[in-house]
Protein backbone atom coordinates (compact mmCIF):
# COMPACT_ATOMS: atom_id res chain seq x y z
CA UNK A 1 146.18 31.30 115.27
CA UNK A 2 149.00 30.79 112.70
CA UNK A 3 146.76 28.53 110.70
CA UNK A 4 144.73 31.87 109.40
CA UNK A 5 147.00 33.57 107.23
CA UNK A 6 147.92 30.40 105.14
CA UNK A 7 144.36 28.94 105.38
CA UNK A 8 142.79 32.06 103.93
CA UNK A 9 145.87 32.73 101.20
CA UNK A 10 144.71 29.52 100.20
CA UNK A 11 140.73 29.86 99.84
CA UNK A 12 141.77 33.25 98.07
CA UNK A 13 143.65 31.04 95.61
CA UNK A 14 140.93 28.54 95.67
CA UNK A 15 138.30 31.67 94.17
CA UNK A 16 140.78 33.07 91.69
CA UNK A 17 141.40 29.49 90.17
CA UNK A 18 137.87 28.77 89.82
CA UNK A 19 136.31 32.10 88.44
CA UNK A 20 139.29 31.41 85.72
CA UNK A 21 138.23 28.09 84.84
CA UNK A 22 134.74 29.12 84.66
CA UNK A 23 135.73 32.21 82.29
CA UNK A 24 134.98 34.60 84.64
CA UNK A 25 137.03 38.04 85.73
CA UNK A 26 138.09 37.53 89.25
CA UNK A 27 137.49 40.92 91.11
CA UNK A 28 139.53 41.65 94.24
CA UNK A 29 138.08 44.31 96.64
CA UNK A 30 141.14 44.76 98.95
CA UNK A 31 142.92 47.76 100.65
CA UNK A 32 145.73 49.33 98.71
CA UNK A 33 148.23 47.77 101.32
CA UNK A 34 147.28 44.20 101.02
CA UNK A 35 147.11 44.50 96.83
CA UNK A 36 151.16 43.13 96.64
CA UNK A 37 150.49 40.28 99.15
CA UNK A 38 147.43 39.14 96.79
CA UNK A 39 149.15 39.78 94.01
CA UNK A 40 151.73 36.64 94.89
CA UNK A 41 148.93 34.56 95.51
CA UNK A 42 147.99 32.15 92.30
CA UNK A 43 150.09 34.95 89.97
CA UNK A 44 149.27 32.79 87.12
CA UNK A 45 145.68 33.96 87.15
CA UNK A 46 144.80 37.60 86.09
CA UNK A 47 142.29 39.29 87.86
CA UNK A 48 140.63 43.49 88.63
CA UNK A 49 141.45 45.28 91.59
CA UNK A 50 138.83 47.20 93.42
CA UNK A 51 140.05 49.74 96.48
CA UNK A 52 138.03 49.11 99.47
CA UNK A 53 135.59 51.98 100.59
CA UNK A 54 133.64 52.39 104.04
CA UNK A 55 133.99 52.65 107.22
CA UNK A 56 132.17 49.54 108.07
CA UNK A 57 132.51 45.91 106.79
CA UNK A 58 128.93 46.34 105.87
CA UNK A 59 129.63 49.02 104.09
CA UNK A 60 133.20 47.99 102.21
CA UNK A 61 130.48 44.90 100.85
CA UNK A 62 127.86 47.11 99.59
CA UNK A 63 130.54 49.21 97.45
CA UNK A 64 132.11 46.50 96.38
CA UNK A 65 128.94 45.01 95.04
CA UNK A 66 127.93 48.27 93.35
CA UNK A 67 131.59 49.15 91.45
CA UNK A 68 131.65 45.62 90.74
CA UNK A 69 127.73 45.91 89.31
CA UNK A 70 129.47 49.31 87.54
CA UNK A 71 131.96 47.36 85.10
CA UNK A 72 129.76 43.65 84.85
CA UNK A 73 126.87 42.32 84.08
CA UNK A 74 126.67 39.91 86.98
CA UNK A 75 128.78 39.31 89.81
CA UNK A 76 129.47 36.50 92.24
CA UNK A 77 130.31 38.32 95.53
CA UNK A 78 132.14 36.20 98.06
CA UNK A 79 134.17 36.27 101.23
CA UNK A 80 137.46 34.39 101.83
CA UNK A 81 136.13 32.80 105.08
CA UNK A 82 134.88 29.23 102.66
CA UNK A 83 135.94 27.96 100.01
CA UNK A 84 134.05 28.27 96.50
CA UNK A 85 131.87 25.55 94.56
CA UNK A 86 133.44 22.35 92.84
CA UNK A 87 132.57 24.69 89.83
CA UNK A 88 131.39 28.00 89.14
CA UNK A 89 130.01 27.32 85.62
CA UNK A 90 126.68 26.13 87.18
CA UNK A 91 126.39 29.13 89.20
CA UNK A 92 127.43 31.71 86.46
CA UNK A 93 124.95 30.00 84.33
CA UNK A 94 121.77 30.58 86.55
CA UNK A 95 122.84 34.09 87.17
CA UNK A 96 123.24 35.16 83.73
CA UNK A 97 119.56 33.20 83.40
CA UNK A 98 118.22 36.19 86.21
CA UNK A 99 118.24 33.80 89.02
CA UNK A 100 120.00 35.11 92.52
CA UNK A 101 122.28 32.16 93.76
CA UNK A 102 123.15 31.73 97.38
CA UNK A 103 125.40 29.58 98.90
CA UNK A 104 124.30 29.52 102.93
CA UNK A 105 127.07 29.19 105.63
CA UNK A 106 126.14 26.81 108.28
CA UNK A 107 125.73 29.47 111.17
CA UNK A 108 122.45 31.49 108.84
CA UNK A 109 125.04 33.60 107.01
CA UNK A 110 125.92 33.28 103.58
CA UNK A 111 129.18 32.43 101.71
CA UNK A 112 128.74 33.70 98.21
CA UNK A 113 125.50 35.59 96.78
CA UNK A 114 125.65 35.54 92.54
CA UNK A 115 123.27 38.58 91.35
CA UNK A 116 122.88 40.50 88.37
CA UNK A 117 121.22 43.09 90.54
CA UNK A 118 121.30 44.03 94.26
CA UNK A 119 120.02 46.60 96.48
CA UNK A 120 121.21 47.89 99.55
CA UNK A 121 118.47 46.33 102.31
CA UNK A 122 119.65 43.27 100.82
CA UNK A 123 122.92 44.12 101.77
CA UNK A 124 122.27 45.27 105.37
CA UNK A 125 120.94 41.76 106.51
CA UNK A 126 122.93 39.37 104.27
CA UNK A 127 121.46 36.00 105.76
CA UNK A 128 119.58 32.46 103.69
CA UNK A 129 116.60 33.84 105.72
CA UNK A 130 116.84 37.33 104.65
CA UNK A 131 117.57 36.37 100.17
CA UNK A 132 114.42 34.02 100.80
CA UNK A 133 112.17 36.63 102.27
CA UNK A 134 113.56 39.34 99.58
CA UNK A 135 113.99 37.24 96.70
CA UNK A 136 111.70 35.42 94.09
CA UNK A 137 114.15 33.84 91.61
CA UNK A 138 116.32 32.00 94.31
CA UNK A 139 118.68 29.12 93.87
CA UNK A 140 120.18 27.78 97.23
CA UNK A 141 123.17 25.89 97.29
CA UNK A 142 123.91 23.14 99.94
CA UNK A 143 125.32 24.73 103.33
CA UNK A 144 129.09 25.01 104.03
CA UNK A 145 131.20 25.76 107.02
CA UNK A 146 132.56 29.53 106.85
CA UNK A 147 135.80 29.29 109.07
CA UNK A 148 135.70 31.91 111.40
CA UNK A 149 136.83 30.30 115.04
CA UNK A 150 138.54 26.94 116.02
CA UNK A 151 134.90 24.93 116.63
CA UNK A 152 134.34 26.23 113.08
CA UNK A 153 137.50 25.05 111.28
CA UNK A 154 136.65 21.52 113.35
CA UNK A 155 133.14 21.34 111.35
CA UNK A 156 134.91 22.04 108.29
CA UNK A 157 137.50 19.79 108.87
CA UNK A 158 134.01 17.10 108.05
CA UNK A 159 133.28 18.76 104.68
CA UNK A 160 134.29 17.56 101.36
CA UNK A 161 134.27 21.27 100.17
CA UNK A 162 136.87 22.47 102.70
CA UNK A 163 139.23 18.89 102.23
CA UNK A 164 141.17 20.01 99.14
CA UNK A 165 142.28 23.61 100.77
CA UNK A 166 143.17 21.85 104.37
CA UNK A 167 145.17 18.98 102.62
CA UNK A 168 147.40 22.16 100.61
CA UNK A 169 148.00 23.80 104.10
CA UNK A 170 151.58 23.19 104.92
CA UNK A 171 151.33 24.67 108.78
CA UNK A 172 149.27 22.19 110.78
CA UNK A 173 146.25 23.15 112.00
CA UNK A 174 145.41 22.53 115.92
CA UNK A 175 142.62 20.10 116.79
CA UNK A 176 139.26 22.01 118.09
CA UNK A 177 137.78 19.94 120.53
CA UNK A 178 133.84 20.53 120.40
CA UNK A 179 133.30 23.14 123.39
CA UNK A 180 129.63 22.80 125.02
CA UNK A 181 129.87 25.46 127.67
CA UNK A 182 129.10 29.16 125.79
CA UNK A 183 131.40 31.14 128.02
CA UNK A 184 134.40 29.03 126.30
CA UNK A 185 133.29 28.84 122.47
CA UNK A 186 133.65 32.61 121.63
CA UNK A 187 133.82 33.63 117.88
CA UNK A 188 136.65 35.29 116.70
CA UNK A 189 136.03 39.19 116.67
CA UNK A 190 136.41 39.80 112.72
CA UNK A 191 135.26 38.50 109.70
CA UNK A 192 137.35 38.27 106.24
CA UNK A 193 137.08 40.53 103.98
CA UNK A 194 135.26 40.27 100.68
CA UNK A 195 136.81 38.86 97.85
């Protein structure tokens, strides 16, 4: 799929522009190997670097959240799979009032979580059903498309959230046609990481 790689440069972009515009410190969790290829992406923004720790994806998250958590007073935690809110002042704004702010992905998962504190059961089961079971003070955002196979990129292609970072996407993407039959619409086997 050589869509991913520029696709997912760009939603990485698409993060780091808005956290600066909002005022906030972008925070890249990333393995020390990738660090130079995310450096070149939107330069003009400065941003943190956290090194990646865990064995699991699950686990890389969770320690993310928590050294993040270490140096600020509230975090936005998201993965580079969708592509963030028109604006992030609305969001940083009911966080720093002690709300939790979700934004769901269209499959039950969610896109970004915005906390000022988090525990780890939270973490193991991050779902919309899971925040609204665990959490009082919830906001929920509308439901977006987290790209993560071909069908999925096709239901973004429908969103106004995902049109901006597909019209900057030099390499054309292939047409998904909607697959019915469940032995032909397997997922892709990972995720992205967290950003």
């Amino acid at each position: 799929m050589r869509f991913a790689a520029p696709l997912f440069r760009r939603v990485i972009a698409a993060w780091l522009e808005s956290a600066a515009r909002a005022g906030a410190v972008p925070l890249v969790a990333c393995e020390v190997e990738d660090l130079a290829a995310l450096d070149a992406i939107a330069p003009e923004v400065h941003r943190e670097w956290l090194p990646q720790r865990g064995d699991s994806f699950g686990d890389r998250v969770a320690n993310a959240s928590f050294d993040a958590l270490a140096s600020f007073d509230a975090v936005v935690l998201a993965a580079i799979d969708a592509p963030p809110p028109a604006t992030l002042a609305p969001v940083l704004e009911a966080v720093a009032r002690g709300f939790t702010v979700v934004a769901p992905a269209r499959d039950g998962g969610i896109n970004f979580i915005g906390f000022t504190s988090l525990d780890r059961e939270l973490l193991a089961d991050l779902t919309l059903a899971h925040c609204r079971a665990r959490i009082a003070s919830l906001v929920v955002l509308d439901a977006i498309t987290d790209v993560d196979s071909r069908v999925s990129l096709d239901d973004a292609r429908r969103e106004r959230a995902w049109r901006a970072i597909l019209a900057a996407i030099v390499v054309p993407i292939p047409y998904a046609p909607r697959v019915t039959h469940a032995a032909m619409s397997r997922q892709l086997p990972s995720r992205a990481p967290p950003l």
